[in-house]
PDB file of N, CA and C in Angstrom:
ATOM      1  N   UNK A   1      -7.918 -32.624  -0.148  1.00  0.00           N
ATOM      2  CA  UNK A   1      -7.228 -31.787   0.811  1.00  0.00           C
ATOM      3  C   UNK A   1      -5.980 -31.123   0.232  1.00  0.00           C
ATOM      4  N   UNK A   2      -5.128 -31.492  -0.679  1.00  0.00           N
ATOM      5  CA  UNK A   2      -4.627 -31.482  -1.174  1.00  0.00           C
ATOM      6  C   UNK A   2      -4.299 -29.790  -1.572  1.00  0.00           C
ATOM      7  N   UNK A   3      -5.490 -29.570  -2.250  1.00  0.00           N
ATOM      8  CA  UNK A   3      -6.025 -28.763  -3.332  1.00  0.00           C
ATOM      9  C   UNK A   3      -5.930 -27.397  -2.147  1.00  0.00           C
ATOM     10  N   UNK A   4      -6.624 -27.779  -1.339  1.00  0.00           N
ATOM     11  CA  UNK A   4      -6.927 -26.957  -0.306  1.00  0.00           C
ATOM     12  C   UNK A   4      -5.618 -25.942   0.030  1.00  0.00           C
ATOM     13  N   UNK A   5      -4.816 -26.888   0.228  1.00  0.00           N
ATOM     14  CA  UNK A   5      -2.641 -26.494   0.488  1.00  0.00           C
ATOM     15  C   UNK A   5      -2.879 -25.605  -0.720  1.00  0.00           C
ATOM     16  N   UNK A   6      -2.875 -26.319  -1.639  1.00  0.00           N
ATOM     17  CA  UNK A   6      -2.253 -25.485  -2.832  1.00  0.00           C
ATOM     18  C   UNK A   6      -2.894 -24.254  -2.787  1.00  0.00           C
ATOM     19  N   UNK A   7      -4.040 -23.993  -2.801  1.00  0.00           N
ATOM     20  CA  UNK A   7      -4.843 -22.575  -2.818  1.00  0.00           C
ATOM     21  C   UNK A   7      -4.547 -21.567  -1.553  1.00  0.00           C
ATOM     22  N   UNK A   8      -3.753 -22.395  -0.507  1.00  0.00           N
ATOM     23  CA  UNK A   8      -3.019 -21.691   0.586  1.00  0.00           C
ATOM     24  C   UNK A   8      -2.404 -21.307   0.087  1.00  0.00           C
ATOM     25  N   UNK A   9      -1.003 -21.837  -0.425  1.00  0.00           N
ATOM     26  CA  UNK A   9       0.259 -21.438  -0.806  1.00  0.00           C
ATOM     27  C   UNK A   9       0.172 -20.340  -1.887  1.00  0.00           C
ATOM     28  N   UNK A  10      -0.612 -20.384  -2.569  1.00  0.00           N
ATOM     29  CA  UNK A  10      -1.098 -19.268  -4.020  1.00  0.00           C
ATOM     30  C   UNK A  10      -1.549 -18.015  -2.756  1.00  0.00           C
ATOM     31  N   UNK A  11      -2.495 -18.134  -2.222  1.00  0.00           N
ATOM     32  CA  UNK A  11      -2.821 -17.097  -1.060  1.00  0.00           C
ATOM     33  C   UNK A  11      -1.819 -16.669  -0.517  1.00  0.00           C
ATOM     34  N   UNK A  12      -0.892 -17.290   0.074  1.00  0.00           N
ATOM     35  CA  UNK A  12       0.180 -16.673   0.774  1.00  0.00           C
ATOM     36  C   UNK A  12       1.279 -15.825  -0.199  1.00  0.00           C
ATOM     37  N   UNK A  13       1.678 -15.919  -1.194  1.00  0.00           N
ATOM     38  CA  UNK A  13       2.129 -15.790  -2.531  1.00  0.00           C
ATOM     39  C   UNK A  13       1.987 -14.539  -2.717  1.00  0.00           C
ATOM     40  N   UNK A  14       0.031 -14.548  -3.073  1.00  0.00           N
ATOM     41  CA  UNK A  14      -0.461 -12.920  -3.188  1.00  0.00           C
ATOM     42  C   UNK A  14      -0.291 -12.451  -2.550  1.00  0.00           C
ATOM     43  N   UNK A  15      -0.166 -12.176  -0.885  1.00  0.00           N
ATOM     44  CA  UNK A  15      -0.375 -11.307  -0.156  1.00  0.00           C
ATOM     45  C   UNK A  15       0.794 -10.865  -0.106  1.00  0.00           C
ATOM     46  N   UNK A  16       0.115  -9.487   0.177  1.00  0.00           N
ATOM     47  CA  UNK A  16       1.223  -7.672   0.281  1.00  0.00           C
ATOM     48  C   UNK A  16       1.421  -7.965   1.999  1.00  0.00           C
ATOM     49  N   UNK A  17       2.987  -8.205   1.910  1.00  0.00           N
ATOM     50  CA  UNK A  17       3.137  -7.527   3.646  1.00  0.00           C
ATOM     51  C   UNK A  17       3.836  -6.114   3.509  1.00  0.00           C
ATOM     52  N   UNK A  18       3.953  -5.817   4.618  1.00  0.00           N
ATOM     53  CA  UNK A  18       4.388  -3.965   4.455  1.00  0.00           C
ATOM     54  C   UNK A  18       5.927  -4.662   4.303  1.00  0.00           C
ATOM     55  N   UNK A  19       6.706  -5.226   4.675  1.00  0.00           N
ATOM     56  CA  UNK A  19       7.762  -5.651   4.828  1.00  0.00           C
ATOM     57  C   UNK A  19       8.419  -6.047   3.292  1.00  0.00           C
ATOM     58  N   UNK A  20       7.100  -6.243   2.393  1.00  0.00           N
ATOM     59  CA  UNK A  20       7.419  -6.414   0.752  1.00  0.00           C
ATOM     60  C   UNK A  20       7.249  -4.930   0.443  1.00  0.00           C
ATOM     61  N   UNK A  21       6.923  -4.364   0.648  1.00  0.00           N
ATOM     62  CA  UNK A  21       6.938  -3.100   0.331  1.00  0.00           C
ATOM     63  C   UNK A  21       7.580  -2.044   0.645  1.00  0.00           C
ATOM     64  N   UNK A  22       8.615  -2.054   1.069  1.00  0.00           N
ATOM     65  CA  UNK A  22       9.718  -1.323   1.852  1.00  0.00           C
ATOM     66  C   UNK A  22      10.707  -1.211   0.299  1.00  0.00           C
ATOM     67  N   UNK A  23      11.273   0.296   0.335  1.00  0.00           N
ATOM     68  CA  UNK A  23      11.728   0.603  -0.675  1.00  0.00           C
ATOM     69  C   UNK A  23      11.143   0.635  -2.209  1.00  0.00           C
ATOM     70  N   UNK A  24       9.506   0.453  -1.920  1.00  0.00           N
ATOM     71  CA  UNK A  24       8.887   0.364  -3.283  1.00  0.00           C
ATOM     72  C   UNK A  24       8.314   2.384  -3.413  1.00  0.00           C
ATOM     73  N   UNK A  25       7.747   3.476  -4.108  1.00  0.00           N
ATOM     74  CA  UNK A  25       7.630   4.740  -4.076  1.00  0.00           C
ATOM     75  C   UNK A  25       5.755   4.485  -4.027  1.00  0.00           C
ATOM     76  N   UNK A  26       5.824   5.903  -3.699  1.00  0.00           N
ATOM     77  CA  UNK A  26       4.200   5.963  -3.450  1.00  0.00           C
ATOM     78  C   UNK A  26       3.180   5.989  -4.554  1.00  0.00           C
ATOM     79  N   UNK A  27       3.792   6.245  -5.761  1.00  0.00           N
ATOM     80  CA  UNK A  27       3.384   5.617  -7.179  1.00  0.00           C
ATOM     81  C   UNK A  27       3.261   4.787  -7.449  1.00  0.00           C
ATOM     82  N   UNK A  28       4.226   3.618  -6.957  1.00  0.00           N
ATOM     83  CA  UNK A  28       4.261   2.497  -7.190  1.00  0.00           C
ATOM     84  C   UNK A  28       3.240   1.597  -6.364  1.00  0.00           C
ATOM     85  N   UNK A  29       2.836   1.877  -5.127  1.00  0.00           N
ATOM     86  CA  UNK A  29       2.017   1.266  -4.351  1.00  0.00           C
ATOM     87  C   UNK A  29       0.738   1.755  -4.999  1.00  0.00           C
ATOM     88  N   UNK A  30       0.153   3.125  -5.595  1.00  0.00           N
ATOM     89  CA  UNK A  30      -0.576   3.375  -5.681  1.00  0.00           C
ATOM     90  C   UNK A  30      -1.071   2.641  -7.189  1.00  0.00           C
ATOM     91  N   UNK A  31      -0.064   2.530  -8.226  1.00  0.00           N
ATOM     92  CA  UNK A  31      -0.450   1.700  -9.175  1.00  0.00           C
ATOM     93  C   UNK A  31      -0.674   0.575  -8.782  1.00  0.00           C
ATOM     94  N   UNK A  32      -0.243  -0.753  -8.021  1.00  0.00           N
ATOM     95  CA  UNK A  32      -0.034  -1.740  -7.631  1.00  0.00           C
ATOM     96  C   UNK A  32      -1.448  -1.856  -7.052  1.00  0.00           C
ATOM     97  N   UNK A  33      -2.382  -0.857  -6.070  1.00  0.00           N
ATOM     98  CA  UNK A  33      -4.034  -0.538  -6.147  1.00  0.00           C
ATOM     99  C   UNK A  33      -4.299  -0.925  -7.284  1.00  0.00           C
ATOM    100  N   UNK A  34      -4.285   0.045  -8.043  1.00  0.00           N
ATOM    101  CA  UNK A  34      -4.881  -0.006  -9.281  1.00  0.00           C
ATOM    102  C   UNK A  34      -5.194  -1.672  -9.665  1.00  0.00           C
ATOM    103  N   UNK A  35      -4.306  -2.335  -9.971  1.00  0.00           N
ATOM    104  CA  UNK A  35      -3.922  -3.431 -10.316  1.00  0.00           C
ATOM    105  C   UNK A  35      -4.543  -4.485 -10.050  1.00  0.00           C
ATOM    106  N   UNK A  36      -4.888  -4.316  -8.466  1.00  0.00           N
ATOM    107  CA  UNK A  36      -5.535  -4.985  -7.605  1.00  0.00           C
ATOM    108  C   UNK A  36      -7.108  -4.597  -7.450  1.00  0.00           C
ATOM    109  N   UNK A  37      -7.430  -3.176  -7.976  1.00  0.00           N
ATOM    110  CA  UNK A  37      -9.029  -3.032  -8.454  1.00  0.00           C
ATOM    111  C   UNK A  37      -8.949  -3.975  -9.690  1.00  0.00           C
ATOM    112  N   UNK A  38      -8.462  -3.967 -10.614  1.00  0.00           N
ATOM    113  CA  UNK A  38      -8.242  -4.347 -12.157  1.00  0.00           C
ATOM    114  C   UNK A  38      -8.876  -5.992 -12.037  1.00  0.00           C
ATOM    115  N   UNK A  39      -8.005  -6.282 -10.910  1.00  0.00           N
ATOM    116  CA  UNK A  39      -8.062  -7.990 -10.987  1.00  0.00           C
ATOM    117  C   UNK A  39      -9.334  -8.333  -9.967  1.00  0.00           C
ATOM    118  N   UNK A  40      -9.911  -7.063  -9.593  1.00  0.00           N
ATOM    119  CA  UNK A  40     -10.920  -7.693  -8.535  1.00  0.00           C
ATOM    120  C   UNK A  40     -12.353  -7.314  -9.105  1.00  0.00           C
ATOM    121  N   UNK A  41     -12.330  -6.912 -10.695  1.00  0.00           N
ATOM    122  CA  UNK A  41     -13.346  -6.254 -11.457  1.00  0.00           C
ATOM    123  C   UNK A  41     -13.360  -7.494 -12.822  1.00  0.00           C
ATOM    124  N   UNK A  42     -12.547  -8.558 -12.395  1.00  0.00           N
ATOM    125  CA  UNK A  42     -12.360  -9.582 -13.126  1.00  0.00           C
ATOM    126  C   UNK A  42     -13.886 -10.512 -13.236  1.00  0.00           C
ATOM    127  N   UNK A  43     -14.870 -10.882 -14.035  1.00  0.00           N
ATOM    128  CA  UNK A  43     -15.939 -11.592 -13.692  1.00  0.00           C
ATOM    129  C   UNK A  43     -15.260 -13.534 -13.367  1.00  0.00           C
ATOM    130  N   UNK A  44     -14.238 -13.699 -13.768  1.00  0.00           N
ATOM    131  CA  UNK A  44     -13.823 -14.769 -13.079  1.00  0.00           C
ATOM    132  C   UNK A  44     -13.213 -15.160 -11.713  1.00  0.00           C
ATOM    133  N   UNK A  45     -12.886 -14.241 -11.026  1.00  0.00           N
ATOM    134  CA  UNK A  45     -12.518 -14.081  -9.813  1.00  0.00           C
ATOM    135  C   UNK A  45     -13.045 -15.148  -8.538  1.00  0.00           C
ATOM    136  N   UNK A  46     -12.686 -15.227  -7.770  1.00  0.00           N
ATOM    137  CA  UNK A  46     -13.549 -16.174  -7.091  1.00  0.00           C
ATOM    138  C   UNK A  46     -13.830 -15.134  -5.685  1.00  0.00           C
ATOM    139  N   UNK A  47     -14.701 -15.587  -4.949  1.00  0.00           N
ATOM    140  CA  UNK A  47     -14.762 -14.783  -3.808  1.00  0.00           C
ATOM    141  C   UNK A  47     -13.444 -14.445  -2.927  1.00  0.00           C
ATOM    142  N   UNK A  48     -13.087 -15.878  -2.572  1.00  0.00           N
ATOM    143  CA  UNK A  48     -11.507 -15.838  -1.838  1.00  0.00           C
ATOM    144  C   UNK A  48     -10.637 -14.863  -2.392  1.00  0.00           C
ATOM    145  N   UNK A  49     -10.558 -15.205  -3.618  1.00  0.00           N
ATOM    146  CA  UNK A  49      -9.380 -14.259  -3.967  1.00  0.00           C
ATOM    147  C   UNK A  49      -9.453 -12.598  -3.998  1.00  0.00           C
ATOM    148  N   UNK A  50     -11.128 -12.196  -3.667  1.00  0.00           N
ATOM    149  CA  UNK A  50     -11.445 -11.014  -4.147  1.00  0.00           C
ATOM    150  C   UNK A  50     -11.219 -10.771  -2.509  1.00  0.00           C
ATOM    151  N   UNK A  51     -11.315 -11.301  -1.538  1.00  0.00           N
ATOM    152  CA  UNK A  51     -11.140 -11.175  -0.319  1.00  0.00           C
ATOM    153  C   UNK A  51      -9.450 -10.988  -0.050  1.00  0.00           C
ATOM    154  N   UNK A  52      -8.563 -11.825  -1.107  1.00  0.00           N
ATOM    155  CA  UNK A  52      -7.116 -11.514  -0.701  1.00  0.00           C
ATOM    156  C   UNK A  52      -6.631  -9.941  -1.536  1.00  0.00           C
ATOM    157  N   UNK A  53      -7.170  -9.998  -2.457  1.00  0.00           N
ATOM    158  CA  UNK A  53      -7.238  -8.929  -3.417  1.00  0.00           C
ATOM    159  C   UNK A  53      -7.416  -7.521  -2.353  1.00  0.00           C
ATOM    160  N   UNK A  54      -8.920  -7.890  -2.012  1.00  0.00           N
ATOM    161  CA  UNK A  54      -9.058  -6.677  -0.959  1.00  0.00           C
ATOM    162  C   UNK A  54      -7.960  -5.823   0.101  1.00  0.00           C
ATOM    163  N   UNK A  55      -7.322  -7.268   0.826  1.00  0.00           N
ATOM    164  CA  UNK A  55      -6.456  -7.487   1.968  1.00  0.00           C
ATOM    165  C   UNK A  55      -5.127  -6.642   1.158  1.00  0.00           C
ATOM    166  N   UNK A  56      -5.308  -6.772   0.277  1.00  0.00           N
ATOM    167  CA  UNK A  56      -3.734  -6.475  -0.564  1.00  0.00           C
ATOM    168  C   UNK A  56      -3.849  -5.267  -0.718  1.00  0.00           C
ATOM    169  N   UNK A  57      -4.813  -4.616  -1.241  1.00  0.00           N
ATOM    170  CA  UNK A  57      -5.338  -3.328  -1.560  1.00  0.00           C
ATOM    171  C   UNK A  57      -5.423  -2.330  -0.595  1.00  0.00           C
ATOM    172  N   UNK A  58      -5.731  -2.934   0.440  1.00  0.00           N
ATOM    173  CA  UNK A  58      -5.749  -1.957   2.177  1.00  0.00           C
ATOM    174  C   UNK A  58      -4.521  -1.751   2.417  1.00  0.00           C
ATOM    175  N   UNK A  59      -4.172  -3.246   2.630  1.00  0.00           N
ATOM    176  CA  UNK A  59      -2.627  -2.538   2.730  1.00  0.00           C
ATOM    177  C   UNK A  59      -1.020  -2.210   2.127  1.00  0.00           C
ATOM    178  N   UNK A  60      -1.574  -2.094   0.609  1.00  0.00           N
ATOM    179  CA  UNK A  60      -0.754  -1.279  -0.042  1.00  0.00           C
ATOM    180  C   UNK A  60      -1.502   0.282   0.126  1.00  0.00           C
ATOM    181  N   UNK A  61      -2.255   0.788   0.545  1.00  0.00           N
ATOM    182  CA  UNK A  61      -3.185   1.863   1.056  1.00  0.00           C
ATOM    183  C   UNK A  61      -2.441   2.103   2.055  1.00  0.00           C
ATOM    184  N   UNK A  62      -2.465   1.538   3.338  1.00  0.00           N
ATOM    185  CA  UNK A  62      -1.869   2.287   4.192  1.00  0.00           C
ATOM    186  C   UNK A  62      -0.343   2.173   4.600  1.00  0.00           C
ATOM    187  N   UNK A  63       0.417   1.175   3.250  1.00  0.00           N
ATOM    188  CA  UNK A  63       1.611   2.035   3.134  1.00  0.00           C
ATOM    189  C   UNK A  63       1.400   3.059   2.450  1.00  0.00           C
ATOM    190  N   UNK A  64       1.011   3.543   1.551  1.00  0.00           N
ATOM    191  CA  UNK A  64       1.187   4.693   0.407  1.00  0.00           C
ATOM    192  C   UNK A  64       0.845   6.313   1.831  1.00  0.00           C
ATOM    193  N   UNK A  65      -0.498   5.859   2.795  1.00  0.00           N
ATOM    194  CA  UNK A  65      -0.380   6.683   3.993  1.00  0.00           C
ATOM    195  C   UNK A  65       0.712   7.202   4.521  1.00  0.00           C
ATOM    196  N   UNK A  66       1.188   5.753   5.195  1.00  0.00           N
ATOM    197  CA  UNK A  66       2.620   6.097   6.077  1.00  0.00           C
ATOM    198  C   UNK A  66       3.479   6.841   5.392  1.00  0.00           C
ATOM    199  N   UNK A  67       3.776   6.344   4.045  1.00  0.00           N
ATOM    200  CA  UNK A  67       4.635   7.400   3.273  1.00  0.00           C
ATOM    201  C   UNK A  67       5.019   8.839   3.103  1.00  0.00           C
ATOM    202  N   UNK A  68       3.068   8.920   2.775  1.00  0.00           N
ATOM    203  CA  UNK A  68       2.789  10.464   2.554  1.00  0.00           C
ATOM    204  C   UNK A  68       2.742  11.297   4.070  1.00  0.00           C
ATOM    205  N   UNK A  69       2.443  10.813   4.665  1.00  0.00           N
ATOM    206  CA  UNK A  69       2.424  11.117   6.055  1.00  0.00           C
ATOM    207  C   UNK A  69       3.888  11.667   6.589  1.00  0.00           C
ATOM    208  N   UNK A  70       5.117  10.635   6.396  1.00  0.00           N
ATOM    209  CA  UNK A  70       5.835  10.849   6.538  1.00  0.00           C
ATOM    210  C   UNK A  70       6.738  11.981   5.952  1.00  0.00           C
ATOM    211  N   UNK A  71       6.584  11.847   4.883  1.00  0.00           N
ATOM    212  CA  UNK A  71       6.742  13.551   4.167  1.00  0.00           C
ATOM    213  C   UNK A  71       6.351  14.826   4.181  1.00  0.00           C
ATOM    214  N   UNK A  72       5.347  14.376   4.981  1.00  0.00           N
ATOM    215  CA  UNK A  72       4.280  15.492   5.567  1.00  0.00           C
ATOM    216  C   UNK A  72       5.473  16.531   6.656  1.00  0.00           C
ATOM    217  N   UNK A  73       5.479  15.214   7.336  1.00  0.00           N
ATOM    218  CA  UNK A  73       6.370  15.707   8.803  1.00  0.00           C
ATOM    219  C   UNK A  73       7.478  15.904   8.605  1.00  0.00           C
ATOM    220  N   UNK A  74       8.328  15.831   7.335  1.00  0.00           N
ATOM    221  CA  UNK A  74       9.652  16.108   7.044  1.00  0.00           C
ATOM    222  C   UNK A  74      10.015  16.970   6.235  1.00  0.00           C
ATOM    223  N   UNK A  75       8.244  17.958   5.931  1.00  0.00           N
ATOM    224  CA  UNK A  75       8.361  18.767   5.217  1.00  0.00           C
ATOM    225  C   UNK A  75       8.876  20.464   5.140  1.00  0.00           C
ATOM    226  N   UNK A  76       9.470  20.987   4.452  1.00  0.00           N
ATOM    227  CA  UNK A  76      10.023  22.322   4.871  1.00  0.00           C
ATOM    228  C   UNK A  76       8.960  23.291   4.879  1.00  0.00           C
ATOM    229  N   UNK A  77       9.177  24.176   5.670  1.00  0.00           N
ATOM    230  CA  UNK A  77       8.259  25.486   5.876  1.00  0.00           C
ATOM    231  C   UNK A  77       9.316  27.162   5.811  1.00  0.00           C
ATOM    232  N   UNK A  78       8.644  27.964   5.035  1.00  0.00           N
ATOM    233  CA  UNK A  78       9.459  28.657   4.987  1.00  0.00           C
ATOM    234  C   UNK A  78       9.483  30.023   5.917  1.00  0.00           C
ATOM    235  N   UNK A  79      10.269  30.350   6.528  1.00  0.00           N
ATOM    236  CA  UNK A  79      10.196  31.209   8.056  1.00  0.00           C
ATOM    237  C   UNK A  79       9.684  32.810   7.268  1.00  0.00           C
ATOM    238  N   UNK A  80       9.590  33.437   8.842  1.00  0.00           N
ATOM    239  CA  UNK A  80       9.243  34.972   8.116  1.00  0.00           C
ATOM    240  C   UNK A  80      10.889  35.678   7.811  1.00  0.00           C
ATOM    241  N   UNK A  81      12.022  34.958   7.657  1.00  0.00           N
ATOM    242  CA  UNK A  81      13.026  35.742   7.251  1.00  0.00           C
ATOM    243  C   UNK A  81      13.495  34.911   5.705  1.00  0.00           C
ATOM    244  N   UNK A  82      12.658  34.367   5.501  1.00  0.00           N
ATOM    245  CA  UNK A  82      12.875  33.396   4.151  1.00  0.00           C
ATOM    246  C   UNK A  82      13.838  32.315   4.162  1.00  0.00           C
ATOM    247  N   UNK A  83      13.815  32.109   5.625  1.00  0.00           N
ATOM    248  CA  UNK A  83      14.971  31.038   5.307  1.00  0.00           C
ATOM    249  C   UNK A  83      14.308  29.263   5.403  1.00  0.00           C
ATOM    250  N   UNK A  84      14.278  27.858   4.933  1.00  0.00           N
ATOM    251  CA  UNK A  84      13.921  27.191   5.039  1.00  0.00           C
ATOM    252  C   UNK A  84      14.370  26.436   6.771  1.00  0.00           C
ATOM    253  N   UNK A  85      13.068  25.748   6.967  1.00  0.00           N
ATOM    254  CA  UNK A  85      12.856  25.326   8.163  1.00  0.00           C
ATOM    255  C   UNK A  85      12.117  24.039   8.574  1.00  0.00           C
ATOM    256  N   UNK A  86      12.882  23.300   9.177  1.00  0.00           N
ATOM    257  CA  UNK A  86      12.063  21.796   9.259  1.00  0.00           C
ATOM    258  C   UNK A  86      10.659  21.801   9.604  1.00  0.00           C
ATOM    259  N   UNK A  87       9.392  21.691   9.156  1.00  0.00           N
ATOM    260  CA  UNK A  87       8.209  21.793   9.826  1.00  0.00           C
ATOM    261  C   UNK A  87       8.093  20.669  11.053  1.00  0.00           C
ATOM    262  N   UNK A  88       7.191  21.173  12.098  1.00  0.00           N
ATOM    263  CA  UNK A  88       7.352  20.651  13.223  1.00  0.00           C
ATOM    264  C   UNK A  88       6.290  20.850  13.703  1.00  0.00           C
ATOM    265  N   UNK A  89       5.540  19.413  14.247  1.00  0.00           N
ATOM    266  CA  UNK A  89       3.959  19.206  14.686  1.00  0.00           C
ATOM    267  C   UNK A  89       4.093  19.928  15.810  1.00  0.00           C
ATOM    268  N   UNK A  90       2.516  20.564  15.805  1.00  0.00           N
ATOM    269  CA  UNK A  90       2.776  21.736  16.758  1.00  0.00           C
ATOM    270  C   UNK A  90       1.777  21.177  17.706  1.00  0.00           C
ATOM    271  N   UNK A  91       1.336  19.665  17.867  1.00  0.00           N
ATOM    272  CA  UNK A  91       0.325  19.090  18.647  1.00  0.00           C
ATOM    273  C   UNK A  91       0.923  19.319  19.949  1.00  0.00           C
TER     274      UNK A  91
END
């Protein structure tokens, strides 16, 4: 049983919360993917871990989203008198 803890605590360890990822750039999450294909293309891997691997991978994904997203909406547009202008969802 023992063993069992320990392979928790290593699990909990790996995992990406968005809350670890705050102040990291969208390069950086997107390499940090990478990283996490890298180690999940490993033939020693075990299932579990390719399952936390996964978990990690989604959601360093949909921070790198929120990010880009967010820049999206904070992005400038330039008017018909050339002057710059906050873009603004026109939903």
């Amino acid at each position: 049983m023992p063993a069992a803890k320990k392979n928790s605590k290593n699990n909990n360890e790996n995992n990406t919360n968005i809350e670890d990822l705050e102040g990291i750039s969208v390069e950086e999450a997107f390499k940090r993917v990478d990283d996490v294909i890298s180690a999940m293309q490993e033939d020693d891997i075990t299932l579990e871990e390719s399952f936390h691997k996964y978990k990690e991978g989604i959601d360093l994904l949909k921070f790198a989203g929120t990010m880009i997203d967010r820049v999206e909406k904070e992005a400038l547009k330039i008017s018909e008198d050339g002057e710059l202008e906050v873009f603004e969802d026109e939903e």
